[in-house]
Protein backbone atom coordinates (compact mmCIF):
# COMPACT_ATOMS: atom_id res chain seq x y z
CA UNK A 1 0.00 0.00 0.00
CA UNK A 2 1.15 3.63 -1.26
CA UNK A 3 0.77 6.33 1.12
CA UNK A 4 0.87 9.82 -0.03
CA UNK A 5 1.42 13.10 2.57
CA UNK A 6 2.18 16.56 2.69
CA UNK A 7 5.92 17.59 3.58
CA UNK A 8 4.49 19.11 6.64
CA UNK A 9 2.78 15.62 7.90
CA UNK A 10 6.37 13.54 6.41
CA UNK A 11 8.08 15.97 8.67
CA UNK A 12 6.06 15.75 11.99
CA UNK A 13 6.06 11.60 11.32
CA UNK A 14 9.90 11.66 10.84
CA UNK A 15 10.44 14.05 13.71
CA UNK A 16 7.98 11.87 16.19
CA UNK A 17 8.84 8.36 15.11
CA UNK A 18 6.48 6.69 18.03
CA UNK A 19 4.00 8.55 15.73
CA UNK A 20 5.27 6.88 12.77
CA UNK A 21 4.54 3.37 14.27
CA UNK A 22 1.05 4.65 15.06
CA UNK A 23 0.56 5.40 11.79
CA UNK A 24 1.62 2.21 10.71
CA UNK A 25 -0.59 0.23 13.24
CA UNK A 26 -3.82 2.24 12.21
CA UNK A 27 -3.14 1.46 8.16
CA UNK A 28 -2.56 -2.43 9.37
CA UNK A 29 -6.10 -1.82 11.08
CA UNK A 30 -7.99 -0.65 8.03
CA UNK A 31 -6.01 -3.72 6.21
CA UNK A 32 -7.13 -5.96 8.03
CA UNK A 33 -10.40 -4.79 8.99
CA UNK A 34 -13.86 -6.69 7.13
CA UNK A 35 -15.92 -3.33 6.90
CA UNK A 36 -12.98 -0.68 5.30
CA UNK A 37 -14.39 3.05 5.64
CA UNK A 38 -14.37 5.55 3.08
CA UNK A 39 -12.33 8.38 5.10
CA UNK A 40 -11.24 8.11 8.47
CA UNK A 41 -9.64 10.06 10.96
CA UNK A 42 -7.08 9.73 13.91
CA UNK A 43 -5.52 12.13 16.29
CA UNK A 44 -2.09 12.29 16.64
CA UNK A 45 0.33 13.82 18.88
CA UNK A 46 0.64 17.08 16.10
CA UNK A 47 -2.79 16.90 15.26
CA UNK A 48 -5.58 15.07 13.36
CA UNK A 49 -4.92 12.93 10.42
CA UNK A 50 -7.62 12.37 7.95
CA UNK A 51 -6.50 8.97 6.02
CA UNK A 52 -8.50 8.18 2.62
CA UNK A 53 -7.97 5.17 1.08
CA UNK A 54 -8.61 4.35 -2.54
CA UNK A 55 -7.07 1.50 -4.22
CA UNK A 56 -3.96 0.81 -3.18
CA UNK A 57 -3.31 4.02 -2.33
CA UNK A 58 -4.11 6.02 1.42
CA UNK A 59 -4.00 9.98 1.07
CA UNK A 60 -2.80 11.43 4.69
CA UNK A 61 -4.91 14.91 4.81
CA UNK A 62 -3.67 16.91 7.95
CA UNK A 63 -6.19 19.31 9.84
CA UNK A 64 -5.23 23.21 9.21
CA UNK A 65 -5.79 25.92 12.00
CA UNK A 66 -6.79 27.90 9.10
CA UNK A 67 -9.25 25.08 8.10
CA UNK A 68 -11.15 25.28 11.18
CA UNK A 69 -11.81 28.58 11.29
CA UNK A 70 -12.67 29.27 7.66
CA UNK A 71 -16.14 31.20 7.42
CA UNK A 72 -15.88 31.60 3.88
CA UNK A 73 -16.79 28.35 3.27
């Protein structure tokens, strides 16, 4: 499985490497898991990671401060 990040998330993951192994353990979860979900999320130690599989690839879609507080949208 191909997983695909931002710089910002490949630097937080290199810099936090018991974060790395999370992320590993919750990509052997959806693996192995009967029911797979479309988008899921988990919080890590820098933030929430949004992971959306499709294929054989998972996109890693970090949580902005700006996001949250965007009232243009």
């Amino acid at each position: 499985m191909e997983v695909v990040m931002s710089d910002f998330l490949e630097h937080c993951f290199r810099r936090e490497p018991i974060e790395l192994l999370k992320l590993q353990n919750e990509l052997w979860k959806y693996m192995v898991a009967e029911e797979k979900p479309e988008i899921f999320e988990v919080d890590f130690a820098f933030g929430r990671v949004w992971f959306s599989p499709t294929g054989n690839v998972v996109y890693l879609i970090e949580e902005r401060e700006e996001d949250l507080y965007d009232f243009e949208k």
